[in-house]
PDB file of N, CA and C in Angstrom:
ATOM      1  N   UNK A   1     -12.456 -21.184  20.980  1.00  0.00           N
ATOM      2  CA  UNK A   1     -11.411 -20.943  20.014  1.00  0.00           C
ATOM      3  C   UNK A   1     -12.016 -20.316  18.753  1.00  0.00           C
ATOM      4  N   UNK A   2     -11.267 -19.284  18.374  1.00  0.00           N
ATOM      5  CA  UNK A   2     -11.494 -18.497  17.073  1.00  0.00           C
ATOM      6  C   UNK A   2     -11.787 -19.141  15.864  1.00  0.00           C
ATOM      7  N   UNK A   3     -12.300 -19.063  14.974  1.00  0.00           N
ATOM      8  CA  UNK A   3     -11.876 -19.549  13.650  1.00  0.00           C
ATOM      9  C   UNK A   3     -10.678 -18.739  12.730  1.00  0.00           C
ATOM     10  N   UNK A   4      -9.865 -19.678  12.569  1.00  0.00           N
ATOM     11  CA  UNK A   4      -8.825 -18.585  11.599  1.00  0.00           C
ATOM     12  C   UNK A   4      -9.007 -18.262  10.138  1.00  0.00           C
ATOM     13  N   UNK A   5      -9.927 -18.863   9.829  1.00  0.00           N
ATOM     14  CA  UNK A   5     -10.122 -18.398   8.361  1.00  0.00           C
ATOM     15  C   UNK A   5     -12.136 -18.164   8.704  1.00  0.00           C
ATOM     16  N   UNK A   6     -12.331 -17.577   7.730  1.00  0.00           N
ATOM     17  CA  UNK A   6     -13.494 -16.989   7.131  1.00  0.00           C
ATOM     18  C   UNK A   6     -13.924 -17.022   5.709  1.00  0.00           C
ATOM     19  N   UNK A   7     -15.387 -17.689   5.974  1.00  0.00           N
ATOM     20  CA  UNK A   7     -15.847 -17.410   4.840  1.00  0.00           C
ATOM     21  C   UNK A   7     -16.335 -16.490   4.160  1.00  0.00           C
ATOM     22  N   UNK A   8     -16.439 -16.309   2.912  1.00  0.00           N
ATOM     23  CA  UNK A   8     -16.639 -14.770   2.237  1.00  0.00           C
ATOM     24  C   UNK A   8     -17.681 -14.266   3.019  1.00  0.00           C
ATOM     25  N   UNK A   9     -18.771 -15.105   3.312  1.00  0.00           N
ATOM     26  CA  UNK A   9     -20.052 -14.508   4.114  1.00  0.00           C
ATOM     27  C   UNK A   9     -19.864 -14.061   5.444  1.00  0.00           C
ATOM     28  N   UNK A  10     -19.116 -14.848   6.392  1.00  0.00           N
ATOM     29  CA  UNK A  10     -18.660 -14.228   7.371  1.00  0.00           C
ATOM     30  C   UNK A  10     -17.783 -12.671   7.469  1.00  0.00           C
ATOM     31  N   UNK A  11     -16.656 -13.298   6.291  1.00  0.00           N
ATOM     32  CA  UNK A  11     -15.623 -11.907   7.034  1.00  0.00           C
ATOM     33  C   UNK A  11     -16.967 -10.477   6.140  1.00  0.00           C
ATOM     34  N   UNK A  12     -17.961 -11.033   5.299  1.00  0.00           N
ATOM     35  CA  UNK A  12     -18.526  -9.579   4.850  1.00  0.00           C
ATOM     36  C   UNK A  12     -19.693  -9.068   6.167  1.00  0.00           C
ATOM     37  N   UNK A  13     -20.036 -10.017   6.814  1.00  0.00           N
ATOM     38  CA  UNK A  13     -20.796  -9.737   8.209  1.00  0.00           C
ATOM     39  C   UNK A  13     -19.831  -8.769   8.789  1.00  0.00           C
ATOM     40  N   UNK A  14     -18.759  -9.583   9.483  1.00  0.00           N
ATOM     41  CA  UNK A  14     -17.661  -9.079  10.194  1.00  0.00           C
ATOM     42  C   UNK A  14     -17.482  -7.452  10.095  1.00  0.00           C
ATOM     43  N   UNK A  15     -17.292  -7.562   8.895  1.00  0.00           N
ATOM     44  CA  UNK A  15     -16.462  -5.553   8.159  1.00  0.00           C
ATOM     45  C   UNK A  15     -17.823  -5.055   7.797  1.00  0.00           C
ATOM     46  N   UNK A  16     -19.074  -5.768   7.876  1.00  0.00           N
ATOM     47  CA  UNK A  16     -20.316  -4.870   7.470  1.00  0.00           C
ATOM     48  C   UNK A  16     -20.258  -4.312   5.885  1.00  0.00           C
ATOM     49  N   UNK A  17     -19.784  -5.760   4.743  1.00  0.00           N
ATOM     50  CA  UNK A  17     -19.736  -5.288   3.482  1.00  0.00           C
ATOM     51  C   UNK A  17     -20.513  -6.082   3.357  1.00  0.00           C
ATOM     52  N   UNK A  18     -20.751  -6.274   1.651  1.00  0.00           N
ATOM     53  CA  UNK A  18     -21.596  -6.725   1.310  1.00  0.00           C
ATOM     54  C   UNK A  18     -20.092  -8.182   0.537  1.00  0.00           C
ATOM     55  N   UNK A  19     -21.062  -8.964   0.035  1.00  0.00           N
ATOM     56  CA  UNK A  19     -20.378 -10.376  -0.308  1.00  0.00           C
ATOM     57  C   UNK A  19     -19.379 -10.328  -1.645  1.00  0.00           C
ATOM     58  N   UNK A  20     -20.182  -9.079  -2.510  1.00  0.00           N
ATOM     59  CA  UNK A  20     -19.438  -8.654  -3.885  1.00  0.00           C
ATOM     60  C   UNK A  20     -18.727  -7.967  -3.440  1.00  0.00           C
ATOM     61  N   UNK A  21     -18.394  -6.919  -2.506  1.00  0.00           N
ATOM     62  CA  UNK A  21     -16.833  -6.046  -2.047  1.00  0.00           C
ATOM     63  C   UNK A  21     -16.151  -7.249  -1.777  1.00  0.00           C
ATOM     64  N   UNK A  22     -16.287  -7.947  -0.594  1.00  0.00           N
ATOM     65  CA  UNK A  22     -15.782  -9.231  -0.273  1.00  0.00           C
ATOM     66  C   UNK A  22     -14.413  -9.931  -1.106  1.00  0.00           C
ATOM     67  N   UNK A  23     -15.037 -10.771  -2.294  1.00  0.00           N
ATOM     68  CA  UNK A  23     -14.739 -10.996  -3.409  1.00  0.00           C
ATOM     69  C   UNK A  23     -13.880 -10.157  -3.807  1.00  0.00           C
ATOM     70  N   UNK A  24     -14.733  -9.086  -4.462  1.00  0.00           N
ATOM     71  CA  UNK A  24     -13.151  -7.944  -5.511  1.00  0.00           C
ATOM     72  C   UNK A  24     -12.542  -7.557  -4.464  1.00  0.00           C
ATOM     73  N   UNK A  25     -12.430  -7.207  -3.115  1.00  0.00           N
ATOM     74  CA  UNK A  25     -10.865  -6.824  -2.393  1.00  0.00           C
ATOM     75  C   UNK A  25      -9.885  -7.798  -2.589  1.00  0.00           C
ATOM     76  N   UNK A  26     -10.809  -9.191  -1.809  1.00  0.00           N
ATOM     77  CA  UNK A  26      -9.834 -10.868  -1.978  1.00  0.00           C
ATOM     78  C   UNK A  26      -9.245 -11.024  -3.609  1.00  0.00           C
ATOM     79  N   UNK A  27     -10.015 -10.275  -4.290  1.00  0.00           N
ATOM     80  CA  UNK A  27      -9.464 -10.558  -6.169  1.00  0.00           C
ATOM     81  C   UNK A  27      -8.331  -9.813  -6.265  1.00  0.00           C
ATOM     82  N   UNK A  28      -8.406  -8.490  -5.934  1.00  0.00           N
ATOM     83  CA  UNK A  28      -7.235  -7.572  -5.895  1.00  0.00           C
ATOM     84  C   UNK A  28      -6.388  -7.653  -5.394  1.00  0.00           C
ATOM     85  N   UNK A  29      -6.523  -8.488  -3.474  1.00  0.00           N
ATOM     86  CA  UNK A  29      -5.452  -8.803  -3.153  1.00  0.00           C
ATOM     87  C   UNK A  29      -5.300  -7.429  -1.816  1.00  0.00           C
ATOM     88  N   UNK A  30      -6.561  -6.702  -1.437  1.00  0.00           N
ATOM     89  CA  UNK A  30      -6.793  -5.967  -0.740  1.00  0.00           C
ATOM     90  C   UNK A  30      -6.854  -6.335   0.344  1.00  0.00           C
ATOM     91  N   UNK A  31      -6.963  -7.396   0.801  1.00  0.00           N
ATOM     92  CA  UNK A  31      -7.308  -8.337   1.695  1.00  0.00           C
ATOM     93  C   UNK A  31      -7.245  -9.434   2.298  1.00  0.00           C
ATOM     94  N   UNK A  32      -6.606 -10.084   3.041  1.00  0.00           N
ATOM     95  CA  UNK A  32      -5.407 -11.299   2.975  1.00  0.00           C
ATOM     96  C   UNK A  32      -6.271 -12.534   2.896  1.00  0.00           C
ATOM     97  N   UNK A  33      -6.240 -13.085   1.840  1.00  0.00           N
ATOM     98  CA  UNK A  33      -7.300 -14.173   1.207  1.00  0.00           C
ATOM     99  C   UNK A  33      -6.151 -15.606   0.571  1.00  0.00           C
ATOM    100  N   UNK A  34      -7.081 -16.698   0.954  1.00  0.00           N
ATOM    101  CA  UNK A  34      -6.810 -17.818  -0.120  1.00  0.00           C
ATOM    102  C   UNK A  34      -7.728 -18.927  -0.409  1.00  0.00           C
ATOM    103  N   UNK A  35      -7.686 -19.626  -1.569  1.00  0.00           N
ATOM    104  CA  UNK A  35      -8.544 -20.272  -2.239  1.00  0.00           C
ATOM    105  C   UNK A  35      -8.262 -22.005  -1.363  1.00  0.00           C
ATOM    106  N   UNK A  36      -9.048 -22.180  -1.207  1.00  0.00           N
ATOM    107  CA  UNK A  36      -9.452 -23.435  -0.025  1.00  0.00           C
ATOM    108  C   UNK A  36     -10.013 -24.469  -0.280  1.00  0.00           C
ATOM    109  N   UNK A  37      -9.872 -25.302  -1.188  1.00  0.00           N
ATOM    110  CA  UNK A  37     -10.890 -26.266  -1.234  1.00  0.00           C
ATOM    111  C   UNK A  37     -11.866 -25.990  -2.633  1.00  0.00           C
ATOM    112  N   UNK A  38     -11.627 -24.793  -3.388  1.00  0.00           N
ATOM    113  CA  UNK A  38     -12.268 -24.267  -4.183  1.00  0.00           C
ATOM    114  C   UNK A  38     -13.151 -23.202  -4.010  1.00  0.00           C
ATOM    115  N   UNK A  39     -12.992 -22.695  -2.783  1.00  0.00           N
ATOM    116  CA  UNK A  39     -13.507 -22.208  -1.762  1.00  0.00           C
ATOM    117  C   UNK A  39     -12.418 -20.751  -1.562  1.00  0.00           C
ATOM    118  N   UNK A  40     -13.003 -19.497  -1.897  1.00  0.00           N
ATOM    119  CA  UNK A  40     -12.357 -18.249  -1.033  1.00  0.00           C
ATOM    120  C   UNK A  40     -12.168 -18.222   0.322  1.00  0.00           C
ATOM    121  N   UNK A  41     -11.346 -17.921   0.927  1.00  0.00           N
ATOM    122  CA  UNK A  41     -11.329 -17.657   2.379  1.00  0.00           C
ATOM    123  C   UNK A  41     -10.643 -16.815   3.036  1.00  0.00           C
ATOM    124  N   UNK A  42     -10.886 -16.070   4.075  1.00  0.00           N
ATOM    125  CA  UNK A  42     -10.552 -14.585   4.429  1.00  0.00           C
ATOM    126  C   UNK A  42      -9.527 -15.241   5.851  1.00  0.00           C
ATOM    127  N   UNK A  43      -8.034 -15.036   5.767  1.00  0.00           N
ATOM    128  CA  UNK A  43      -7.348 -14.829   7.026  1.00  0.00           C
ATOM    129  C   UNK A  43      -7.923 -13.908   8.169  1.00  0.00           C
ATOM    130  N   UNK A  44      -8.688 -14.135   8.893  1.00  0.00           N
ATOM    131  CA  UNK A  44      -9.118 -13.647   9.960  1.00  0.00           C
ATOM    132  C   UNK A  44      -7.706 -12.667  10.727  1.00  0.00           C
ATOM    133  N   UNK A  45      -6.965 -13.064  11.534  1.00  0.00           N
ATOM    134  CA  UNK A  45      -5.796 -12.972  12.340  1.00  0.00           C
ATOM    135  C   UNK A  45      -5.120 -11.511  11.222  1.00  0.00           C
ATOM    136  N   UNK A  46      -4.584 -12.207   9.946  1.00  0.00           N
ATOM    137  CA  UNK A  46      -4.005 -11.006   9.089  1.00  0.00           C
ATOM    138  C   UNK A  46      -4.996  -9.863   9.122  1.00  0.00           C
ATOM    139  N   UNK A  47      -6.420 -10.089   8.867  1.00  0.00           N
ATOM    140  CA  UNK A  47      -7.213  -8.909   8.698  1.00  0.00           C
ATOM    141  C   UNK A  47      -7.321  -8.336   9.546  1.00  0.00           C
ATOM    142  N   UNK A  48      -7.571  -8.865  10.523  1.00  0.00           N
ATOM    143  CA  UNK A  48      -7.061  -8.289  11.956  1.00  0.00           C
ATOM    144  C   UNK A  48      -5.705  -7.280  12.111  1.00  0.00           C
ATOM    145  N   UNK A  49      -5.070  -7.781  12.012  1.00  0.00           N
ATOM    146  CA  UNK A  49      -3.773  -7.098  11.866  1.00  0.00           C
ATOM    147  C   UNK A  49      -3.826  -5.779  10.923  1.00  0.00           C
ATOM    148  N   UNK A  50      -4.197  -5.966   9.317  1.00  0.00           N
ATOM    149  CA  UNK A  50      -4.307  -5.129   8.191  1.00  0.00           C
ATOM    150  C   UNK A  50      -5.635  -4.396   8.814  1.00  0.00           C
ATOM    151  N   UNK A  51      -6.357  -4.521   9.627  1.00  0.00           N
ATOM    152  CA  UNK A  51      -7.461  -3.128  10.184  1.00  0.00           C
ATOM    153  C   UNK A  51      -6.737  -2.195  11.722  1.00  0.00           C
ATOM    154  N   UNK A  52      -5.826  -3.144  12.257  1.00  0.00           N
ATOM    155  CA  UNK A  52      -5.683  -2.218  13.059  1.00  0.00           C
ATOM    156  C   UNK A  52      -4.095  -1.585  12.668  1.00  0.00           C
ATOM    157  N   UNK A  53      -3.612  -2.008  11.393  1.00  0.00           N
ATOM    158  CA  UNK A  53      -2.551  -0.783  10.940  1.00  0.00           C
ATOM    159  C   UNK A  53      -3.350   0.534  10.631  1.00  0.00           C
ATOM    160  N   UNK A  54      -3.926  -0.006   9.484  1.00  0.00           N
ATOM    161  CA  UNK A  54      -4.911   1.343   9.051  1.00  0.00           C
ATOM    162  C   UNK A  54      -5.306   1.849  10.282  1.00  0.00           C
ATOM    163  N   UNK A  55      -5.726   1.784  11.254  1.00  0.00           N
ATOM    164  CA  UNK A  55      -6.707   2.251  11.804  1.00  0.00           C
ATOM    165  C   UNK A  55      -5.031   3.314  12.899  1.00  0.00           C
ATOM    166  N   UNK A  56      -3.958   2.477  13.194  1.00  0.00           N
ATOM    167  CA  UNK A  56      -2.860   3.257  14.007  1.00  0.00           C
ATOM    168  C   UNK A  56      -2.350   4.268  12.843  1.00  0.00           C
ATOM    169  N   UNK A  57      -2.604   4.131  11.364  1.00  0.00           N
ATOM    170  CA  UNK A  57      -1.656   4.883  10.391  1.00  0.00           C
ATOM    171  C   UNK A  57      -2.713   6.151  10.465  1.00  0.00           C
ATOM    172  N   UNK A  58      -4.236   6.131  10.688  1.00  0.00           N
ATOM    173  CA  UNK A  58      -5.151   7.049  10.377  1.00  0.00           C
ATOM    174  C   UNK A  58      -4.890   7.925  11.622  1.00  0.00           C
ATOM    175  N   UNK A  59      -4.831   7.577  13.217  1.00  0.00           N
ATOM    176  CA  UNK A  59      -4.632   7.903  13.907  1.00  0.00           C
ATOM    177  C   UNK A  59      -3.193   9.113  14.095  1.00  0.00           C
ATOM    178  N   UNK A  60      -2.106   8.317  13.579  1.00  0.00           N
ATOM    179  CA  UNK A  60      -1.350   8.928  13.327  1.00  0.00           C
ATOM    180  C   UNK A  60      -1.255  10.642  12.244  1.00  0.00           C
ATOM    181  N   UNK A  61      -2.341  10.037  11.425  1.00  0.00           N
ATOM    182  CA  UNK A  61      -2.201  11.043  10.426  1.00  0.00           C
ATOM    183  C   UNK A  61      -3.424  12.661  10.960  1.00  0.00           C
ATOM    184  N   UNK A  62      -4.058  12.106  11.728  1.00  0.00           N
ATOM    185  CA  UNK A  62      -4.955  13.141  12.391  1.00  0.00           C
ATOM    186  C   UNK A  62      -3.813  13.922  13.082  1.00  0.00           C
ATOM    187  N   UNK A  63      -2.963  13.323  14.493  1.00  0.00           N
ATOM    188  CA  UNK A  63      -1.660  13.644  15.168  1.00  0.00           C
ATOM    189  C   UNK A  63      -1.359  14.444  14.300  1.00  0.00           C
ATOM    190  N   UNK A  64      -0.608  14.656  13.303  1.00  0.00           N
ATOM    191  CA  UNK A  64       0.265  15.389  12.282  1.00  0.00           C
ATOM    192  C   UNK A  64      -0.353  16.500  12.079  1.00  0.00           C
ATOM    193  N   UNK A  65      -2.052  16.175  11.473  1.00  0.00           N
ATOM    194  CA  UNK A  65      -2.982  17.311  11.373  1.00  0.00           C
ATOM    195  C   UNK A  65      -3.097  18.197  12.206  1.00  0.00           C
ATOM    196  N   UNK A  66      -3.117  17.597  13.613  1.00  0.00           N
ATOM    197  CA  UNK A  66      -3.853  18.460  14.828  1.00  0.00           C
ATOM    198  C   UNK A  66      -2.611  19.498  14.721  1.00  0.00           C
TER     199      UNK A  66
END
């Protein structure tokens, strides 16, 4: 079984950022985050979701190009 949340260190493994992007996306709200225990934590499942829109909206937008 998955873990559904992530810690800042994980989801920055995960996306191959570093721990300070991490942070300021989850600050901005770039990134589907909540505070846990005192603790940041990254919705796994949503981010999931929020990478493979981007990734069908980019797709799409090449389509248009071609």
């Amino acid at each position: 079984m998955q873990k559904r949340w992530l810690t800042v260190a994980d989801a920055a493994k995960y996306l191959s950022l570093s721990v300070k992007t991490i942070y300021a996306q989850a600050t901005k709200g770039e990134i589907p985050s909540a505070k846990i225990g005192g603790s940041v934590r990254i919705d796994k499942k949503k981010l999931d979701e929020q990478l493979e829109n981007q990734i069908l909206d980019m797709e799409s937008k090449v389509k248009d190009w071609i």
